[in-house]
N, C-alpha and C. Protein backbone atom coordinates (compact mmCIF):
# COMPACT_ATOMS: atom_id res chain seq x y z
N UNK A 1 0.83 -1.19 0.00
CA UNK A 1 0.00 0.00 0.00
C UNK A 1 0.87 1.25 0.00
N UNK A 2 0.35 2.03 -0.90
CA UNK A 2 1.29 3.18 -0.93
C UNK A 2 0.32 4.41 -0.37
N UNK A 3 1.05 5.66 0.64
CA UNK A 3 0.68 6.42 1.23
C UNK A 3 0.76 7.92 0.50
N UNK A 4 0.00 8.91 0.33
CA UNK A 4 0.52 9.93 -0.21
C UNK A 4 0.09 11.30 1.08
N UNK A 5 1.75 12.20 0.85
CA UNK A 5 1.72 12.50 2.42
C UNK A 5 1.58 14.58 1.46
N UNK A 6 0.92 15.04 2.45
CA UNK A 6 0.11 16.23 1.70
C UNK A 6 0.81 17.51 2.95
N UNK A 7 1.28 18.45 3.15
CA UNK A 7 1.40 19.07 4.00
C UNK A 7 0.28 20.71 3.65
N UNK A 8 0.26 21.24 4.75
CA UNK A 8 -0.73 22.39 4.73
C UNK A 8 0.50 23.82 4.64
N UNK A 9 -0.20 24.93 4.74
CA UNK A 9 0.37 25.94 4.84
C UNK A 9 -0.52 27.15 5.08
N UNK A 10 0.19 28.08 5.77
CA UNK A 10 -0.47 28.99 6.32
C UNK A 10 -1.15 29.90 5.55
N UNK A 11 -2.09 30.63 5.29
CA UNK A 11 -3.03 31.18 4.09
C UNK A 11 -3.37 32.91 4.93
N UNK A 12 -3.37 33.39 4.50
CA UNK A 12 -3.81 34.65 4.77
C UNK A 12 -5.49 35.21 4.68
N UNK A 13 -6.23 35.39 5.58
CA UNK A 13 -7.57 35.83 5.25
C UNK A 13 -8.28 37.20 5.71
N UNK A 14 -8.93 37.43 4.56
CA UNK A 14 -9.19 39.01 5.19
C UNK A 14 -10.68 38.93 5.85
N UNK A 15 -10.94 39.95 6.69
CA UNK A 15 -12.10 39.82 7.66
C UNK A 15 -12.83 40.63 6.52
N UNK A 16 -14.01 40.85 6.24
CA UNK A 16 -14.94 42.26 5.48
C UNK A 16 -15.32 42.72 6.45
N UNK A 17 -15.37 42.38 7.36
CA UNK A 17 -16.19 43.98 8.57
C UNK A 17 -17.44 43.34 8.37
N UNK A 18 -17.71 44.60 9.35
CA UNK A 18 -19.14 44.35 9.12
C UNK A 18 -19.97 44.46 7.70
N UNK A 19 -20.96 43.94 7.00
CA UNK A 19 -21.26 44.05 5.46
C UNK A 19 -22.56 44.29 5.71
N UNK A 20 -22.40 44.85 4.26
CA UNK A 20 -24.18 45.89 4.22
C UNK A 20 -24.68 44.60 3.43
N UNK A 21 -26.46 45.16 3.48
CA UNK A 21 -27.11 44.70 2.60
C UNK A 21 -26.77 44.42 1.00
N UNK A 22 -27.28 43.59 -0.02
CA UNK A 22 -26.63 43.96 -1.25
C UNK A 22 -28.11 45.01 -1.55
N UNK A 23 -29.25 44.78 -1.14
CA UNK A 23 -30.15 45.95 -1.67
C UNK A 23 -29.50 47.58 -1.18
N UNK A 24 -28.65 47.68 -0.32
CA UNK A 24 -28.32 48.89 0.27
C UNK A 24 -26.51 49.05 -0.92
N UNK A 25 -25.98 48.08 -0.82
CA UNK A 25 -24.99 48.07 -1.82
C UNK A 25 -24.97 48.35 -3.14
N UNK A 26 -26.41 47.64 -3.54
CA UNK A 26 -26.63 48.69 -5.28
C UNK A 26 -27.47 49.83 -5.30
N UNK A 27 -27.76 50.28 -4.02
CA UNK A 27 -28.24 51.68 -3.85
C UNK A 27 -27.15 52.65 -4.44
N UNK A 28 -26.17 51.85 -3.26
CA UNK A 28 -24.31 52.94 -3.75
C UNK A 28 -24.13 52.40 -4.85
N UNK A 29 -24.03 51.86 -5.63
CA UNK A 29 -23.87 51.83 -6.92
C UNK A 29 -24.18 52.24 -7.69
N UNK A 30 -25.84 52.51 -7.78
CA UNK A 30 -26.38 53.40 -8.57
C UNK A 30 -26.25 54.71 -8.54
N UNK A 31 -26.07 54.81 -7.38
CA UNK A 31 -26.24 56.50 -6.65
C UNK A 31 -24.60 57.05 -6.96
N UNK A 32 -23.64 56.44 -7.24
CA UNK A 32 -22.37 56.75 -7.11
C UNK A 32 -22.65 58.18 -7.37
N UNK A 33 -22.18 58.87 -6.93
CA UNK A 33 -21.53 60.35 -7.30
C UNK A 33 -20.06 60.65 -7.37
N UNK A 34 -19.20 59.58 -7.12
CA UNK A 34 -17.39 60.00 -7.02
C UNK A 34 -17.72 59.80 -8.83
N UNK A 35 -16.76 60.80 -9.45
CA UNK A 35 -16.69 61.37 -11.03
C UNK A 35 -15.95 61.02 -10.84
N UNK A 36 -14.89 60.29 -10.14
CA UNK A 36 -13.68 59.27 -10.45
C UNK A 36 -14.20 58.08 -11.54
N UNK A 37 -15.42 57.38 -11.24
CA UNK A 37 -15.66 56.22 -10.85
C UNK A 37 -16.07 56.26 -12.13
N UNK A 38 -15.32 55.04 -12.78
CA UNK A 38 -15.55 54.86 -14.67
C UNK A 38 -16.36 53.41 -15.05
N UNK A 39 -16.77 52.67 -13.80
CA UNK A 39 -17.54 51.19 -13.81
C UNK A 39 -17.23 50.03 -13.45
N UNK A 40 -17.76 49.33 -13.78
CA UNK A 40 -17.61 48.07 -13.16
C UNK A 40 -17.08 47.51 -14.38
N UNK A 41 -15.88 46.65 -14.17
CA UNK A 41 -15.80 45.82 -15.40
C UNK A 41 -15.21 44.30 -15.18
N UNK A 42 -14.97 43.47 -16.44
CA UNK A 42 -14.60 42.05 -15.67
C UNK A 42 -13.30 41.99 -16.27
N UNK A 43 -12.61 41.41 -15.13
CA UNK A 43 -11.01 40.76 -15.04
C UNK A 43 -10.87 39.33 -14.97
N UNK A 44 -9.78 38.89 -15.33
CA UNK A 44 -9.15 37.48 -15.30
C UNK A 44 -7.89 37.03 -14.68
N UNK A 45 -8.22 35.28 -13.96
CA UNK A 45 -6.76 35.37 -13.19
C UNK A 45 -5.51 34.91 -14.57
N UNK A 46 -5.85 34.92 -15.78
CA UNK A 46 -4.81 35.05 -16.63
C UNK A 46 -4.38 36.71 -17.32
N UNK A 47 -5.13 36.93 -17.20
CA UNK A 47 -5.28 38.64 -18.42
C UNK A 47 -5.53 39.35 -17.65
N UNK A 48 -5.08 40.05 -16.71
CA UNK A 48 -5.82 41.40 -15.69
C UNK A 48 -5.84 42.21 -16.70
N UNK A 49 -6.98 43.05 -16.45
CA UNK A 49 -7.85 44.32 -17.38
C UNK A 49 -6.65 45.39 -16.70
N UNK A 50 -6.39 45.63 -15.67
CA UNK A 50 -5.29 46.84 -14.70
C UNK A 50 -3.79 45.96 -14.89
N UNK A 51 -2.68 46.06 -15.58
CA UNK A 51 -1.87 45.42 -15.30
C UNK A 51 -0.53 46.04 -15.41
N UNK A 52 -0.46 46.82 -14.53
CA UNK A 52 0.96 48.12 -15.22
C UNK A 52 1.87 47.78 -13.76
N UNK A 53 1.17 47.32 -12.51
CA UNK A 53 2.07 47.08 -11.54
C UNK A 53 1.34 45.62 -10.80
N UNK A 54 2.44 44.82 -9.77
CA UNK A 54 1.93 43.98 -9.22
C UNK A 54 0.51 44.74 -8.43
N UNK A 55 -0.29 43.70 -8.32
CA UNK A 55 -1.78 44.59 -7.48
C UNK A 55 -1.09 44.73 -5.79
N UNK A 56 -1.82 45.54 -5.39
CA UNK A 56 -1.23 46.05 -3.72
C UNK A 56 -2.65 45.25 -3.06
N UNK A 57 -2.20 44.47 -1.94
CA UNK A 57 -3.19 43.86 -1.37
C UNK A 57 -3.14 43.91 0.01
N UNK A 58 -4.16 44.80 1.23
CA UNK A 58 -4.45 45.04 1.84
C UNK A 58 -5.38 44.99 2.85
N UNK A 59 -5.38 44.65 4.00
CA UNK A 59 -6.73 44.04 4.90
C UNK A 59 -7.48 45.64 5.21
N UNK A 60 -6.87 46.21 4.59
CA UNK A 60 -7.83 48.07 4.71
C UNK A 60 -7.94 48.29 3.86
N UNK A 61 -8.43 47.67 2.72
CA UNK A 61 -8.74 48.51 1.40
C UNK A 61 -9.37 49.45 1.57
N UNK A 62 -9.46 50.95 1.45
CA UNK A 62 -10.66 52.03 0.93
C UNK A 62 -10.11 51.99 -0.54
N UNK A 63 -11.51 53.19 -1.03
CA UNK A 63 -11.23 53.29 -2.32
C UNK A 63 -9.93 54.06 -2.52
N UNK A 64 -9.93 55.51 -1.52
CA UNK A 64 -9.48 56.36 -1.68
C UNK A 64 -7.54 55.80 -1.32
N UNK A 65 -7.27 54.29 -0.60
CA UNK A 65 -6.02 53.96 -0.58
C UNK A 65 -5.74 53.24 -1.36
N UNK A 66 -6.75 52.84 -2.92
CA UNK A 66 -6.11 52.06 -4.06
C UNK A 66 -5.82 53.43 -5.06
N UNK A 67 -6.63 54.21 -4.92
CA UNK A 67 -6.38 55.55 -5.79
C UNK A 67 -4.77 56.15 -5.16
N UNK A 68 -4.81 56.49 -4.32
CA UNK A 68 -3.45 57.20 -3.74
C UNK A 68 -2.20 56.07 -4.28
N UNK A 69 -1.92 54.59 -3.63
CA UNK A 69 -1.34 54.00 -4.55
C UNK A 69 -0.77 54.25 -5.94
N UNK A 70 -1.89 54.21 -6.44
CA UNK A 70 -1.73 53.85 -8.29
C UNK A 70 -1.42 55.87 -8.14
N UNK A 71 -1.80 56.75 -7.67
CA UNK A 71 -0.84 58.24 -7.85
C UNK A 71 0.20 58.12 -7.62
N UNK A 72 0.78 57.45 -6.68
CA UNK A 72 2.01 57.93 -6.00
C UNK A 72 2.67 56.66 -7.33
N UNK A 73 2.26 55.81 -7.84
CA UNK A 73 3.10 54.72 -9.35
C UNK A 73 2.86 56.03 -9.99
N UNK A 74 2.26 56.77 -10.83
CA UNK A 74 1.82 57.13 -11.68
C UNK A 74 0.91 56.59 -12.81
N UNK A 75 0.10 56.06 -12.59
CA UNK A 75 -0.91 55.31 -13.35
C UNK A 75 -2.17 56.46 -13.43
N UNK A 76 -3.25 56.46 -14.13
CA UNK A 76 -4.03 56.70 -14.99
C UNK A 76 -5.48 55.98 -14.18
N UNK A 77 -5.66 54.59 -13.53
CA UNK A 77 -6.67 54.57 -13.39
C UNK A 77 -6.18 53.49 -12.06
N UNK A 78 -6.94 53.23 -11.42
CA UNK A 78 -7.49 52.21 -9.97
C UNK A 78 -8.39 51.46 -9.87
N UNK A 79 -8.20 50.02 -9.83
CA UNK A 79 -9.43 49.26 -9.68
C UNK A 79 -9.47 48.43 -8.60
N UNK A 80 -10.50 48.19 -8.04
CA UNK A 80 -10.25 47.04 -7.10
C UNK A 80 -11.31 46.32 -6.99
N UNK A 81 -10.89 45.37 -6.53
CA UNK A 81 -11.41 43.69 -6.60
C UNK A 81 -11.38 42.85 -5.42
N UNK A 82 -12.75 42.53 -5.43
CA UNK A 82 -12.31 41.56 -4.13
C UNK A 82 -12.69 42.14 -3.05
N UNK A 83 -12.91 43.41 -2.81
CA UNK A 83 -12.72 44.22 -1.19
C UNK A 83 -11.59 44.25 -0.70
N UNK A 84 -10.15 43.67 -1.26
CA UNK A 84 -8.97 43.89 -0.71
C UNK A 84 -7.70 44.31 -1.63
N UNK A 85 -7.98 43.94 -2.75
CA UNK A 85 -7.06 44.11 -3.83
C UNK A 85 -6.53 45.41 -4.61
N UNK A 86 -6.23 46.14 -5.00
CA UNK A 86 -5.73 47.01 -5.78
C UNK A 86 -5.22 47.21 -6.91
N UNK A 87 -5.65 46.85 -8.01
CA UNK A 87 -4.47 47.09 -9.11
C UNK A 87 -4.41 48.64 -9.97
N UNK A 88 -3.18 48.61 -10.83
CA UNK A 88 -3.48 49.95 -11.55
C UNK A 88 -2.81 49.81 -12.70
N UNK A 89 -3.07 50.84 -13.56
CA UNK A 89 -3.13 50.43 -15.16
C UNK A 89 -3.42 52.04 -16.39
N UNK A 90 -2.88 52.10 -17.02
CA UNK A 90 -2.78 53.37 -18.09
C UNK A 90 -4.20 53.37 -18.75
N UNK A 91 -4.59 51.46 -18.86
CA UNK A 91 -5.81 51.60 -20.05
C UNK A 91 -6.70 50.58 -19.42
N UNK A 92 -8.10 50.65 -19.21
CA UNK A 92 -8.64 49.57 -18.69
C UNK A 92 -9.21 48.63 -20.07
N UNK A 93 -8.60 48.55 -21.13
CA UNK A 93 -8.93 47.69 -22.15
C UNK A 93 -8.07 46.47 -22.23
N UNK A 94 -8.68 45.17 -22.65
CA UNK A 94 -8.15 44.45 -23.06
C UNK A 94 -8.33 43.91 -24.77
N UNK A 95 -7.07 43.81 -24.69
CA UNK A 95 -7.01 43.44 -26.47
C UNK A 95 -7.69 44.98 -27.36
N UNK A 96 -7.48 46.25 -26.64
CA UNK A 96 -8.23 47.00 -26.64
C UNK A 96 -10.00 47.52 -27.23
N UNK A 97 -10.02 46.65 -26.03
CA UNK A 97 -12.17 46.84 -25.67
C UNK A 97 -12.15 46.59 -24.45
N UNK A 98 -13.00 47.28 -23.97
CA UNK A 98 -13.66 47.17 -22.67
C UNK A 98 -14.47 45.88 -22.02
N UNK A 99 -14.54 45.54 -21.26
CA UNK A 99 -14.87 44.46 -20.90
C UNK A 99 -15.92 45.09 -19.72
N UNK A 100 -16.72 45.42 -19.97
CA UNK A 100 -18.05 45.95 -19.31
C UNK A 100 -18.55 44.60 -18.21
N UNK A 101 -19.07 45.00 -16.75
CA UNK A 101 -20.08 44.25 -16.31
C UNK A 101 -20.94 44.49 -15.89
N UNK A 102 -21.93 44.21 -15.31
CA UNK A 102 -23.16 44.34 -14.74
C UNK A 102 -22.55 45.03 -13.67
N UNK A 103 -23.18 46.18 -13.21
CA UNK A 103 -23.30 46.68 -12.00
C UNK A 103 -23.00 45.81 -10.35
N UNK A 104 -24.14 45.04 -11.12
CA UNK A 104 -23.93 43.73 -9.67
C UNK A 104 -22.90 43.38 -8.97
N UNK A 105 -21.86 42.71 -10.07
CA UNK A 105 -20.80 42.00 -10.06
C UNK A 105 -20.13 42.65 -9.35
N UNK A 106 -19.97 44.01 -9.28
CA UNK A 106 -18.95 44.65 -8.21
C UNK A 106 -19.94 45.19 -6.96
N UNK A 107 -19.84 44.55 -6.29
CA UNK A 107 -20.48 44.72 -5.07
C UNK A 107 -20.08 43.99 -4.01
N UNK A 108 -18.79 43.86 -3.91
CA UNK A 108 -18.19 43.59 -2.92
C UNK A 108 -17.67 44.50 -1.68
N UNK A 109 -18.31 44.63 -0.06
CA UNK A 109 -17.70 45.89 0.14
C UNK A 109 -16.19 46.04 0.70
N UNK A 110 -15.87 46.89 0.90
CA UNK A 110 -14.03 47.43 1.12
C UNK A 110 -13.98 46.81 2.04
N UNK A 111 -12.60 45.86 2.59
CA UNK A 111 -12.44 45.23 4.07
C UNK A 111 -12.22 46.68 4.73
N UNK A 112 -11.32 47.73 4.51
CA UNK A 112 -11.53 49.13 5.02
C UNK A 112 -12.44 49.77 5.32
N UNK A 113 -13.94 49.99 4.83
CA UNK A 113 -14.70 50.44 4.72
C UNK A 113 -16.34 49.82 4.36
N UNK A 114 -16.95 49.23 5.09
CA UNK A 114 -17.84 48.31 4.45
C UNK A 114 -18.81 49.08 3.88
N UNK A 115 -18.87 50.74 3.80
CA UNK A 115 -20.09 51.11 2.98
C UNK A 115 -19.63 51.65 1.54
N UNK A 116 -18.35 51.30 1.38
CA UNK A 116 -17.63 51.41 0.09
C UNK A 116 -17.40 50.10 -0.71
N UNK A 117 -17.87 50.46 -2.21
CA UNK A 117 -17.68 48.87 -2.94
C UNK A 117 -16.46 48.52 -3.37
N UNK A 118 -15.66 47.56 -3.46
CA UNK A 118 -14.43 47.63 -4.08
C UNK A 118 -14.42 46.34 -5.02
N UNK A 119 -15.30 46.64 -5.85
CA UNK A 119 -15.27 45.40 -6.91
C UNK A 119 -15.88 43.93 -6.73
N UNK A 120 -15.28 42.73 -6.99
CA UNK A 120 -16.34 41.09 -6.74
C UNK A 120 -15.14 40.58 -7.10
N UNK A 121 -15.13 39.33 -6.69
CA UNK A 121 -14.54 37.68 -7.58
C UNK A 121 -14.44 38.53 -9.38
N UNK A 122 -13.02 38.45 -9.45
CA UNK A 122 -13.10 38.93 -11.03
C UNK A 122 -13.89 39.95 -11.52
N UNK A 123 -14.12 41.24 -10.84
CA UNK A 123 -14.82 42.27 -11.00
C UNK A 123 -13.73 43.36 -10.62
N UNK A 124 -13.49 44.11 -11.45
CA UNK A 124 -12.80 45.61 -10.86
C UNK A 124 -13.69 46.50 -10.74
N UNK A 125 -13.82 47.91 -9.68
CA UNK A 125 -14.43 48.51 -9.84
C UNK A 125 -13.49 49.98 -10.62
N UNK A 126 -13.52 50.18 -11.30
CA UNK A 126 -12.35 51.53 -12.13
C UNK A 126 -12.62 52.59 -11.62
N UNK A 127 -11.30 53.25 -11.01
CA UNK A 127 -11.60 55.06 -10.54
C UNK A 127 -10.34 55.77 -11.42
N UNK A 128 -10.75 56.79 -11.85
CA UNK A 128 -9.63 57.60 -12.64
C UNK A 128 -8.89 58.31 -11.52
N UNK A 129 -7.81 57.86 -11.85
CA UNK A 129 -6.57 58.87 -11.04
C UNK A 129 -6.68 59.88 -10.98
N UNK A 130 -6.42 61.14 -10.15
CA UNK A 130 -5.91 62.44 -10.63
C UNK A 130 -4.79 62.58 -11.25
N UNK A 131 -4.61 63.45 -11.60
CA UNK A 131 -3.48 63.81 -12.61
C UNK A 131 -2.73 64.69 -11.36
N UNK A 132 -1.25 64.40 -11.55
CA UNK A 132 -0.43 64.94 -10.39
C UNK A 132 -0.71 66.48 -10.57
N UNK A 133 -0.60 66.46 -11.68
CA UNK A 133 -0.26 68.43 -12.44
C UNK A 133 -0.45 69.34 -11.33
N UNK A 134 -2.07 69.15 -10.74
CA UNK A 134 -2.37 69.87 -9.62
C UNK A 134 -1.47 70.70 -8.56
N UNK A 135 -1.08 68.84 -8.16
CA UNK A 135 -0.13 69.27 -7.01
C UNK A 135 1.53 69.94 -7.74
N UNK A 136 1.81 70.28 -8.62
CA UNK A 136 2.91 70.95 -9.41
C UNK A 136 2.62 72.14 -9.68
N UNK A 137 1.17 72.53 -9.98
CA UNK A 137 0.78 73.91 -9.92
C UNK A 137 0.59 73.99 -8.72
N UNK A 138 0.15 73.76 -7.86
CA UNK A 138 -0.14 74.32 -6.38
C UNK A 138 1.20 74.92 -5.72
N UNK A 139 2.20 73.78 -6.15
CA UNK A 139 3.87 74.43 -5.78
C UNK A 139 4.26 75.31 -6.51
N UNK A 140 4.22 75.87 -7.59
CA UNK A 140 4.34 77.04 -8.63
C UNK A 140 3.78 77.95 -7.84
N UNK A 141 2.66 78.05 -7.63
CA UNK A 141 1.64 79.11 -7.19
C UNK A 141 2.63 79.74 -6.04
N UNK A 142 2.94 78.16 -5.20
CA UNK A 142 3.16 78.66 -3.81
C UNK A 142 4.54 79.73 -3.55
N UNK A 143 5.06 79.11 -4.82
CA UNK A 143 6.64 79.98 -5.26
C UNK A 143 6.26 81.24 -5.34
N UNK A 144 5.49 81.65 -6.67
CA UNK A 144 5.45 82.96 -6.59
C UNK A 144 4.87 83.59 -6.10
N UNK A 145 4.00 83.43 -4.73
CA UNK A 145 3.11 83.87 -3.94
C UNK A 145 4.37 84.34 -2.78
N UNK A 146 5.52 83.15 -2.48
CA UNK A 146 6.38 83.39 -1.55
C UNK A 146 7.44 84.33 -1.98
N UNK A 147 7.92 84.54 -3.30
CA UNK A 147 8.49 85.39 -3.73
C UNK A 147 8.34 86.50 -3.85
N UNK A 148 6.93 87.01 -4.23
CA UNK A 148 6.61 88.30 -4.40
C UNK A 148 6.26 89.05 -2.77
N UNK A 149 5.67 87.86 -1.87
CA UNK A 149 5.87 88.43 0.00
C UNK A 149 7.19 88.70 -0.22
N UNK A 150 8.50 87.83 0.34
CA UNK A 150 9.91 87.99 0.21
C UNK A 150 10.24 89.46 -0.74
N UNK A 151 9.78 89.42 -1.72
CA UNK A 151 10.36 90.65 -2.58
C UNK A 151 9.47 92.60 -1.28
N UNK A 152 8.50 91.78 -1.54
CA UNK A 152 7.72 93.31 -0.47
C UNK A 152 8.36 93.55 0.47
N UNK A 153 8.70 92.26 1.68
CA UNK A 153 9.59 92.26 2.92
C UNK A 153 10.61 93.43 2.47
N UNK A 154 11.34 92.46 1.63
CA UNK A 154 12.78 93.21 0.77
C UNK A 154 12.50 95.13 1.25
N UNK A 155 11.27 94.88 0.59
CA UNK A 155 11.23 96.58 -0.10
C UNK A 155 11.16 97.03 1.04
N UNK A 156 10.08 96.70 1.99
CA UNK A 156 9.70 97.37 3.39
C UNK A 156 11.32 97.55 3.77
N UNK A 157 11.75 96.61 4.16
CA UNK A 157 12.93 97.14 5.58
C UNK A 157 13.94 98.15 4.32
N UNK A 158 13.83 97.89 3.05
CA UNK A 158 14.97 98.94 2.33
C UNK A 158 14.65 100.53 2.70
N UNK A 159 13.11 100.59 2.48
CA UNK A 159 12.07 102.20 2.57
C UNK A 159 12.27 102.58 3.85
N UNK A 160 12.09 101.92 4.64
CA UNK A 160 12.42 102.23 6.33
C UNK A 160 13.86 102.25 6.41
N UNK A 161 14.37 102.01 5.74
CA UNK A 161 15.80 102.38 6.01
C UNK A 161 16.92 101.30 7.44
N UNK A 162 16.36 99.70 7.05
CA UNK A 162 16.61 99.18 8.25
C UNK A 162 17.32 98.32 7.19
N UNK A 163 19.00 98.01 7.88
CA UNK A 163 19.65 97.16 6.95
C UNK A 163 19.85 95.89 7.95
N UNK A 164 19.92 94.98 6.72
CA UNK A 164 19.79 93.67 7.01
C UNK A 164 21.41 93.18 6.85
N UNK A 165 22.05 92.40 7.43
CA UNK A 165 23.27 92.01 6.91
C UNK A 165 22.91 90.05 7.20
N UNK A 166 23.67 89.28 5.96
CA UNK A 166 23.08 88.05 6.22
C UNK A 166 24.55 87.19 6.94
């Protein structure tokens, strides 16, 4: 008689929190108002639809920490899957087309956040990145806002007649 000997290994599992209704879950779905939010679409464990970095996987998913992620890579869009997963990606096409799903399908909620959806089993939910630019103009701004104070300072103590030595 021959024996066949099998060993186990330790597995990682994420809790979801507490979970909403799914009638209260495609409420938020329908109702979305984040203008990030580009849909629900379907992924594969051969072909990910997001595939520009390994996915970031997290027992706190929010939406708003798969978006920050994929900014701080520089990517274009954020999806997540699962309630824990993250991926990010320039184009959400494959073979370039969209791979649309039912609303439904992503209604999984965030292990971070249970009144936030973060996609299903092979469901991404897609949020458009911001574009850094913002924060590059905001530092521009802040330059010449600090320069032209600094330049007035300048003028004040010159008009008053108060010298500065550095």
């Amino acid at each position: 008689n021959a024996f066949k000997v099998y060993s186990t290994t330790t597995s990682t599992h994420y809790s979801y929190g507490q979970n909403i209704s799914i009638a209260k879950k495609l409420v938020l779905i329908s109702e979305n108002s984040d203008l990030r939010y580009q849909g629900c679409f379907q992924d594969g464990p051969s072909c990910r639809t997001l595939n520009g970095i390994p996915p970031q996987v997290r027992n706190s998913m929010k939406i708003d920490d798969c978006i920050n992620f994929c900014n701080q890579n520089n990517f274009k869009y954020a999806g997540l899957e699962d309630g824990y997963q993250c991926f990010c990606g320039n184009d959400y096409t494959v073979n370039g087309q969209a791979s649309g799903a039912p609303d439904e399908q992503c209604s999984t909620s965030c292990v971070g956040n249970s009144s936030q959806i973060c996609g299903g089993p092979f469901a991404l939910s897609i949020y458009k990145v911001p574009n850094k630019v913002q924060n590059s103009a905001s530092k521009i701004v802040g330059g010449v806002v600090g320069g032209v104070l600094g330049g007035v300072v300048a003028l004040v103590l010159f008009a008053c007649g108060t010298s500065v030595s550095a």
